[in-house]
Protein backbone atom coordinates (compact mmCIF):
# COMPACT_ATOMS: atom_id res chain seq x y z
CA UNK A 1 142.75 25.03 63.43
CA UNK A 2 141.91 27.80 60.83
CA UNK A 3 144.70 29.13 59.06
CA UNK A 4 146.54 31.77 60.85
CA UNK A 5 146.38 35.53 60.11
CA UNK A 6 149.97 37.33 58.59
CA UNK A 7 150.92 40.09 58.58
CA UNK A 8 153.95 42.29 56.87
CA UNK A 9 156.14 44.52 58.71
CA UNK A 10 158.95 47.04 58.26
CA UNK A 11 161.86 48.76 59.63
CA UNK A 12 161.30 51.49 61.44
CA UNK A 13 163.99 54.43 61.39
CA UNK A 14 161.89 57.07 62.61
CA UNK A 15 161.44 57.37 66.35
CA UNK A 16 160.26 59.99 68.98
CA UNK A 17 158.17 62.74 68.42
CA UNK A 18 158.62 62.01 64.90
CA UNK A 19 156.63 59.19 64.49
CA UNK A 20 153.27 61.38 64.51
CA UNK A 21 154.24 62.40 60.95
CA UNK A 22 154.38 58.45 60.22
CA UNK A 23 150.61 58.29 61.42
CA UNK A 24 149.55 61.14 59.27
CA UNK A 25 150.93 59.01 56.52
CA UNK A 26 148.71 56.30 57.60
CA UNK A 27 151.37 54.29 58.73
CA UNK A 28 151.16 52.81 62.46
CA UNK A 29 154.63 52.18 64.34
CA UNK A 30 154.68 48.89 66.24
CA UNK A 31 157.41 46.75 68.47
CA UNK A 32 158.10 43.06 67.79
CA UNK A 33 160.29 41.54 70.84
CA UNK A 34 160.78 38.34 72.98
CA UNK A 35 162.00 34.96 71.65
CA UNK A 36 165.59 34.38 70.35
CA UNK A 37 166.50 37.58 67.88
CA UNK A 38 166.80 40.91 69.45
CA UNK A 39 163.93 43.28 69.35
CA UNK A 40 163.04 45.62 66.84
CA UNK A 41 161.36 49.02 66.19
CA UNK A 42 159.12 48.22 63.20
CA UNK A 43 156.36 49.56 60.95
CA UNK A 44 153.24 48.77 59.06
CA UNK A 45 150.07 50.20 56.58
CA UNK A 46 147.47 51.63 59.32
CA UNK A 47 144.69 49.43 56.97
CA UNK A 48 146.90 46.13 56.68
CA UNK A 49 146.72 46.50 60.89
CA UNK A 50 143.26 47.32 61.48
CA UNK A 51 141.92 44.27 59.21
CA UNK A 52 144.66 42.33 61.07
CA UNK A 53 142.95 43.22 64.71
CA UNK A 54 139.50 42.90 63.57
CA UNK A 55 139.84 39.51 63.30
CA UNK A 56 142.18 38.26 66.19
CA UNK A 57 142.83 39.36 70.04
CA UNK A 58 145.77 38.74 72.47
CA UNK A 59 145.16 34.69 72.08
CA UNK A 60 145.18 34.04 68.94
CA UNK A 61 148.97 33.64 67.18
CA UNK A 62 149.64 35.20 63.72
CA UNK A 63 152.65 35.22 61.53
CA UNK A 64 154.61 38.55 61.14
CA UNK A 65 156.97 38.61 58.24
CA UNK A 66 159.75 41.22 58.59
CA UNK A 67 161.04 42.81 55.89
CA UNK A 68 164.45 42.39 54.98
CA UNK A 69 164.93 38.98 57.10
CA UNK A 70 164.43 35.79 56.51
CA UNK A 71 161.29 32.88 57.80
CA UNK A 72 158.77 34.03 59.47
CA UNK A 73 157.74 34.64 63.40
CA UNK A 74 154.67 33.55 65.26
CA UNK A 75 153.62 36.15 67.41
CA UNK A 76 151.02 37.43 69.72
CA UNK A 77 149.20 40.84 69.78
CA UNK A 78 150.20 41.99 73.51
CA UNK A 79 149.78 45.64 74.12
CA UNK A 80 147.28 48.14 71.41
CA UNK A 81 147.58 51.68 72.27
CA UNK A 82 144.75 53.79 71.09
CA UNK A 83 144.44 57.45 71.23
CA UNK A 84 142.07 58.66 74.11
CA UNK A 85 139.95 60.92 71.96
CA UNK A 86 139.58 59.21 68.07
CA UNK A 87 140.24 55.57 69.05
CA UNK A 88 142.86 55.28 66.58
CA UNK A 89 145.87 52.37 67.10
CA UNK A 90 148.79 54.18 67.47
CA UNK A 91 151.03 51.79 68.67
CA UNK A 92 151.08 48.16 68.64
CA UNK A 93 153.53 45.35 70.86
CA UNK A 94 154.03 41.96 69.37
CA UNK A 95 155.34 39.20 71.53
CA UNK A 96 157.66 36.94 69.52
CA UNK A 97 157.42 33.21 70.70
CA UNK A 98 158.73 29.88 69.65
CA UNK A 99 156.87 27.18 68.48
CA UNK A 100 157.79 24.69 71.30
CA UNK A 101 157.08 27.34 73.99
CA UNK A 102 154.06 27.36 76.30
CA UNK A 103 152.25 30.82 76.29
CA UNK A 104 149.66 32.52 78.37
CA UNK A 105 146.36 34.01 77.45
CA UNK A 106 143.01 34.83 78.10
CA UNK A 107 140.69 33.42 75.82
CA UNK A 108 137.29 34.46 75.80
CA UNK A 109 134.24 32.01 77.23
CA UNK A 110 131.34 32.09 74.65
CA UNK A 111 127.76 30.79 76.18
CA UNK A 112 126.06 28.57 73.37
CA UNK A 113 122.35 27.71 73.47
CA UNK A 114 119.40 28.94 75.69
CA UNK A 115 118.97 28.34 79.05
CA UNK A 116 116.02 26.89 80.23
CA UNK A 117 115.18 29.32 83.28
CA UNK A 118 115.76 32.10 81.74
CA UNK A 119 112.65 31.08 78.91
CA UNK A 120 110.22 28.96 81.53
CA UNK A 121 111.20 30.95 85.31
CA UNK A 122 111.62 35.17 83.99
CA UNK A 123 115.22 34.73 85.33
CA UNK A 124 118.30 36.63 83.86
CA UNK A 125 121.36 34.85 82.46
CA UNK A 126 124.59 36.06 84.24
CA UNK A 127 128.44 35.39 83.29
CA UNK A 128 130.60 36.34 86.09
CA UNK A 129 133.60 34.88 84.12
CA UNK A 130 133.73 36.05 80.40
CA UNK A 131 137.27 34.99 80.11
CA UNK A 132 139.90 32.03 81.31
CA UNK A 133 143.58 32.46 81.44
CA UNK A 134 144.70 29.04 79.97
CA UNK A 135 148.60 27.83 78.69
CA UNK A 136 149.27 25.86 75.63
CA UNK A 137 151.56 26.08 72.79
CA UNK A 138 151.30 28.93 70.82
CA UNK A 139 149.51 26.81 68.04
CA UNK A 140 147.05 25.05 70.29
CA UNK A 141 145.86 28.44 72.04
CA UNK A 142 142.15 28.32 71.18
CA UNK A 143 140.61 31.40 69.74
CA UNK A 144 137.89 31.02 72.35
CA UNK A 145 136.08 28.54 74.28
CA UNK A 146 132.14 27.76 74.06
CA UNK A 147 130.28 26.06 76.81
CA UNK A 148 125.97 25.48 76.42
CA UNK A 149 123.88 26.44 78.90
CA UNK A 150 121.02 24.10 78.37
CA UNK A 151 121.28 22.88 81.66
CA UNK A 152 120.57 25.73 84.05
CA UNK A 153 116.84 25.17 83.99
CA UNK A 154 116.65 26.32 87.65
CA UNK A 155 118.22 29.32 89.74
CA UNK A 156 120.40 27.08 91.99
CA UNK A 157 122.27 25.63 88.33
CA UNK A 158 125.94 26.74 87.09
CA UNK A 159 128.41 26.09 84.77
CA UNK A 160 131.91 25.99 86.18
CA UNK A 161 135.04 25.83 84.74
CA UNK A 162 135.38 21.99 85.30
CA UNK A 163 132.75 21.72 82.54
CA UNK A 164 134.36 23.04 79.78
CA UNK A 165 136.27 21.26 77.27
CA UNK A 166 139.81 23.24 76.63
CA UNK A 167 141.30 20.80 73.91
CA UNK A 168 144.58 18.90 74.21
CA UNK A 169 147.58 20.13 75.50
CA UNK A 170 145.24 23.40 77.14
CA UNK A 171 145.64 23.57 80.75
CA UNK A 172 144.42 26.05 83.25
CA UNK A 173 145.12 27.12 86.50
CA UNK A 174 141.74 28.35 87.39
CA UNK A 175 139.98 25.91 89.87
CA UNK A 176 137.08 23.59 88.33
CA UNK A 177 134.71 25.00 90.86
CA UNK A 178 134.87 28.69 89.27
CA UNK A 179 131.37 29.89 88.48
CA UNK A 180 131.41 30.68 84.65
CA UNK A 181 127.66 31.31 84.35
CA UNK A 182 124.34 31.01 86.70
CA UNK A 183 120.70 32.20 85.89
CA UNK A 184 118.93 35.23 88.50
CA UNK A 185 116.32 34.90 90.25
CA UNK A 186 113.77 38.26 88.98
CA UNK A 187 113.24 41.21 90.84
CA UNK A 188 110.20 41.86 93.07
CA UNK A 189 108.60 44.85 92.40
CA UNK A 190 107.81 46.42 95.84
CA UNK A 191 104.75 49.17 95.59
CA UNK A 192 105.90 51.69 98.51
CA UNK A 193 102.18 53.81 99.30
CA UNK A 194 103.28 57.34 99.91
CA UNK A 195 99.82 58.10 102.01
CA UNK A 196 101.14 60.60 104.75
CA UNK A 197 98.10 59.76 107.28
CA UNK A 198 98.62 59.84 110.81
CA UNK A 199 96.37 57.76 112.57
CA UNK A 200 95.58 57.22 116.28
CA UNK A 201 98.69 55.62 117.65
CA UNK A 202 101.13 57.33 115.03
CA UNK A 203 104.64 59.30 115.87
CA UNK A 204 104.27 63.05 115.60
CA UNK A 205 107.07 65.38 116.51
CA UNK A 206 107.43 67.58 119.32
CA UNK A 207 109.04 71.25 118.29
CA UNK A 208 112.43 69.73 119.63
CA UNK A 209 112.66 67.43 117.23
CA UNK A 210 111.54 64.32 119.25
CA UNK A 211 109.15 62.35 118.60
CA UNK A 212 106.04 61.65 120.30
CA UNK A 213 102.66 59.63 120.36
CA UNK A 214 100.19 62.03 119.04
CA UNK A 215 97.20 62.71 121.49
CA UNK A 216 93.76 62.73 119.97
CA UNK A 217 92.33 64.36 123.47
CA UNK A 218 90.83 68.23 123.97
CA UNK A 219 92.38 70.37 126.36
CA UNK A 220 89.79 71.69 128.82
CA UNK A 221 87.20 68.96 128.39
């Protein structure tokens, strides 16, 4: 496993309203709860944060050092508020966790290699699933799992969850038969003629609105 991420926080004595004058300062206030200590309003430099979530999501665990206490805590990002109009992380949630504790996530399903019917049969690689909820200790979550798709050389090929490998101690409680990816058969182009020529035998319609066979006979012969 690479080596995890860290990060430094700080507390927080500003709270409210007040806070906005904290973001103007480029500082960004987060929340670190869950496990055995209490939780705690805490801060931390806007550009520490963003390199932080450039780099990890919600499955990957990092270590958040708190100023003024003592060790350190392995958490998970869990909630990132942005604001609607710039993007900018305004608020961030870390989840607190022991060591020894199984944890949830969604980890992310990469697709490795080509397919082979996409290349030889025009057809169009779907993923239905692009993610997979899985439970392991917080330092066996995988940061994402990568299946090849070298063997879909025809339209009526998948992968399913039963084919990937999650690692030890990674379970899931997503059934095997789950469709993770499949290629599509291409579209038909259908040429509709737009010719608007009635011929013997066609529908006209009567000033009622109905319609009727159209009669190619004089009146008066």
């Amino acid at each position: 496993m690479a080596q995890m991420q860290s990060l430094r926080l700080s507390p927080r004595e500003v709270t409210g309203k007040k806070v906005k004058q904290l973001r103007l300062n480029g500082i960004t206030p987060v929340h670190l709860y869950g496990g055995s200590a209490d939780s705690a309003s805490l801060q931390v430099q806007e550009s520490d944060l963003r390199r932080l979530l450039s780099n990890v999501g919600g499955n990957v665990p990092i270590t958040v050092e708190v100023e003024g206490t003592e060790g350190e805590n392995i958490c998970f990002v869990r909630e990132v508020q942005r604001h609607p109009v710039s993007e900018q992380v305004i608020h961030v949630d870390f989840l607190r966790v022991d060591a020894d504790q199984i944890v949830t996530a969604e980890v992310p399903i990469i697709l490795d290699d080509d397919a082979p019917a996409v290349r030889n049969l025009g057809g169009t690689l779907a993923q239905p699933l692009q993610s997979l909820r899985v439970e392991a200790l917080p330092l066996d979550m995988p940061a994402s799992l990568h299946i090849s798709v070298s063997s879909l050389e025809g339209f009526e090929d998948a992968v399913r969850v039963g084919d990937l490998v999650l690692g030890e101690g990674v379970t899931t409680s997503i059934g095997s038969n789950e469709m993770i990816a499949r290629v599509m058969q291409p579209r038909l182009e259908e040429e509709v003629e737009e010719e608007e020529v009635l011929e013997e035998g066609d529908l006209v319609e009567s000033e009622d609105g109905e319609e009727i066979p159209e009669d190619d006979s004089e009146e008066g012969n």
